[in-house]
Protein backbone atom coordinates (compact mmCIF):
# COMPACT_ATOMS: atom_id res chain seq x y z
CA UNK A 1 0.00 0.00 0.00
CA UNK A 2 1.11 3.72 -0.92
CA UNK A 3 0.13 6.38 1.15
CA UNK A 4 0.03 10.03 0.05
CA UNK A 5 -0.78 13.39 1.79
CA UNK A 6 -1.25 16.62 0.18
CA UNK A 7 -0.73 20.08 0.85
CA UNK A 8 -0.44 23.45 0.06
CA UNK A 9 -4.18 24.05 -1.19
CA UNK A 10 -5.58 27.03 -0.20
CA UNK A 11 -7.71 30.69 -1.65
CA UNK A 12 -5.96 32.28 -4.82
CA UNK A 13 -7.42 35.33 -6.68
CA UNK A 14 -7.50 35.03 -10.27
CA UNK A 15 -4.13 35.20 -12.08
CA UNK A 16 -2.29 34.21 -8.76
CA UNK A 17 -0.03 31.24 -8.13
CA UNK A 18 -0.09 28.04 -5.63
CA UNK A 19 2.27 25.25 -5.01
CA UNK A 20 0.59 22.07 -4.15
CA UNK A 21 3.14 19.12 -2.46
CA UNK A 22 2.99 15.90 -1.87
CA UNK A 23 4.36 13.13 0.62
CA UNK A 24 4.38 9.61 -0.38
CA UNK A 25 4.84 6.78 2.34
CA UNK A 26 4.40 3.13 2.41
CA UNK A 27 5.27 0.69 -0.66
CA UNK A 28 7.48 3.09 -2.29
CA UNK A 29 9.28 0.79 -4.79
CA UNK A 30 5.90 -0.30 -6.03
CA UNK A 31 5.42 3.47 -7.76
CA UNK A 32 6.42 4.22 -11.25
CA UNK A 33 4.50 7.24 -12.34
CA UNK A 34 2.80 9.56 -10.04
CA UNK A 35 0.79 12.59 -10.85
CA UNK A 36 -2.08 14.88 -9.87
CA UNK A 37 -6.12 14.98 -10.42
CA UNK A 38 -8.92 17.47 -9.74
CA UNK A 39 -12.53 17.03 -9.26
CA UNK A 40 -14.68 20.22 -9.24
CA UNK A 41 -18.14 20.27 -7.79
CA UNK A 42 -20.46 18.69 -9.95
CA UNK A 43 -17.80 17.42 -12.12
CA UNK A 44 -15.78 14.31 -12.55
CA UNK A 45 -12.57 13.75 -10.93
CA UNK A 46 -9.97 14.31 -13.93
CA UNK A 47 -6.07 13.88 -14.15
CA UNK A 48 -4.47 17.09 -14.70
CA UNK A 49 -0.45 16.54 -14.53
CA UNK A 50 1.43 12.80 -14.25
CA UNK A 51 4.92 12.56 -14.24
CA UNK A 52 6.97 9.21 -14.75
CA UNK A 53 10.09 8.19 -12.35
CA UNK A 54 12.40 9.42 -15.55
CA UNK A 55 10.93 12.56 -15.60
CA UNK A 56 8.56 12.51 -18.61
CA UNK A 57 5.42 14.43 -17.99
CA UNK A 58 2.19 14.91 -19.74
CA UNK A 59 -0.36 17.50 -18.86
CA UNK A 60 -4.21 18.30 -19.35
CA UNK A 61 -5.09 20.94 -22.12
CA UNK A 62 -6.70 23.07 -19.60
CA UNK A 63 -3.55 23.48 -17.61
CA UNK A 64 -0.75 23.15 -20.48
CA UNK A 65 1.79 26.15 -20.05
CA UNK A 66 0.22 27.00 -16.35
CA UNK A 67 0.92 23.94 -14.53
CA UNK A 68 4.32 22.34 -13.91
CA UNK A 69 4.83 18.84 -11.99
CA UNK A 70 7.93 17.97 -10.30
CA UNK A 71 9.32 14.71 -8.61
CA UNK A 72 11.96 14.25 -6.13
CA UNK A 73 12.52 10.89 -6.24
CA UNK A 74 15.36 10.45 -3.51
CA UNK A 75 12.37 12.17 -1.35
CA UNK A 76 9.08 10.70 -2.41
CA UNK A 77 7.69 13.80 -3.23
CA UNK A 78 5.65 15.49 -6.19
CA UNK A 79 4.81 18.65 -6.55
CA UNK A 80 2.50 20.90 -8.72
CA UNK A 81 3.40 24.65 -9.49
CA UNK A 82 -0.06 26.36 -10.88
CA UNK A 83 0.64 29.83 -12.21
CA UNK A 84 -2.37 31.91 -13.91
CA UNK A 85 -4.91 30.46 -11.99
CA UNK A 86 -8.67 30.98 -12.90
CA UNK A 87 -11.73 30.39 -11.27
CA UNK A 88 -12.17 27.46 -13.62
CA UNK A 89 -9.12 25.51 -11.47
CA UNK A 90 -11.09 25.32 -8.36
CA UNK A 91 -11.68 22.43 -7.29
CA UNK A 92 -10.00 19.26 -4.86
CA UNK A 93 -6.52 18.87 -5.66
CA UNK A 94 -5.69 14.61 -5.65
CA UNK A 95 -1.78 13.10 -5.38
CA UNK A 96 -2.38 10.23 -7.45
CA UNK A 97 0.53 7.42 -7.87
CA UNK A 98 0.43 4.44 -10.55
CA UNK A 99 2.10 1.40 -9.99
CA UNK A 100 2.03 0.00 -13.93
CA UNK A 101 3.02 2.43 -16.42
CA UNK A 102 0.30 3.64 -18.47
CA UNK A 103 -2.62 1.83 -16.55
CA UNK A 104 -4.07 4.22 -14.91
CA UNK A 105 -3.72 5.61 -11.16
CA UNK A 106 -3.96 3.04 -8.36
CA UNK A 107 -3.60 5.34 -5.19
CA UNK A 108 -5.16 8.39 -4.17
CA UNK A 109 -4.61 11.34 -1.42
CA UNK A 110 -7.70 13.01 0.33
CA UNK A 111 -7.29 15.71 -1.22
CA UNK A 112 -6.41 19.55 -0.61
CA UNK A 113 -8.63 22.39 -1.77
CA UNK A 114 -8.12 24.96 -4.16
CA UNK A 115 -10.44 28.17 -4.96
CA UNK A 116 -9.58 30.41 -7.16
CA UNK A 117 -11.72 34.03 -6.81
CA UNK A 118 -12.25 36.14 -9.90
């Protein structure tokens, strides 16, 4: 089992910036990508930023060129710069970690929350 705890959420006005971290514990070596989802109210949960243990990263199209994920590998950690927020970005913030490349997510944080006032 991985376990993963975010942080950094928190209220932005339009245009501002956040860092969101997080701490992975637990079954380590069983993690090959890792990334981060959103779920806005009324709105399905969706992945926004994954990046792979060699550093390749893929984003959503409604956060490509405002969004940059990170990984520290020696310290279990991921991280997600958002720049140019809009009110559009609120939502729950997920650390998400897959153990088999390209197969989707297999663990989940609780969440941290983002709002984002216009």
């Amino acid at each position: 089992q991985v376990q993963l705890v975010e942080s950094g959420g928190g209220l932005v006005q339009a245009g501002g910036s956040l860092r969101l971290s997080c701490a992975a514990s637990g079954s380590i070596f069983e993690i090959n990508a890792m990334g981060w989802g959103r779920q806005a109210p009324g709105k399905q949960r969706e992945l926004v930023a994954r990046i792979t243990s060699g550093g390749r990263t893929n984003y959503a199209d409604s956060v490509k060129g405002r969004f940059t994920i990170s990984r520290d590998n020696a310290k279990n950690t991921v991280s997600l710069q958002m720049n140019s927020l809009k009110p559009e970005d609120t939502a729950v913030y997920y650390c998400a970690a897959e153990r088999f490349l390209n197969r989707g997510m297999d663990y989940w944080g609780k969440g941290t929350l983002v709002t984002v006032s216009s």
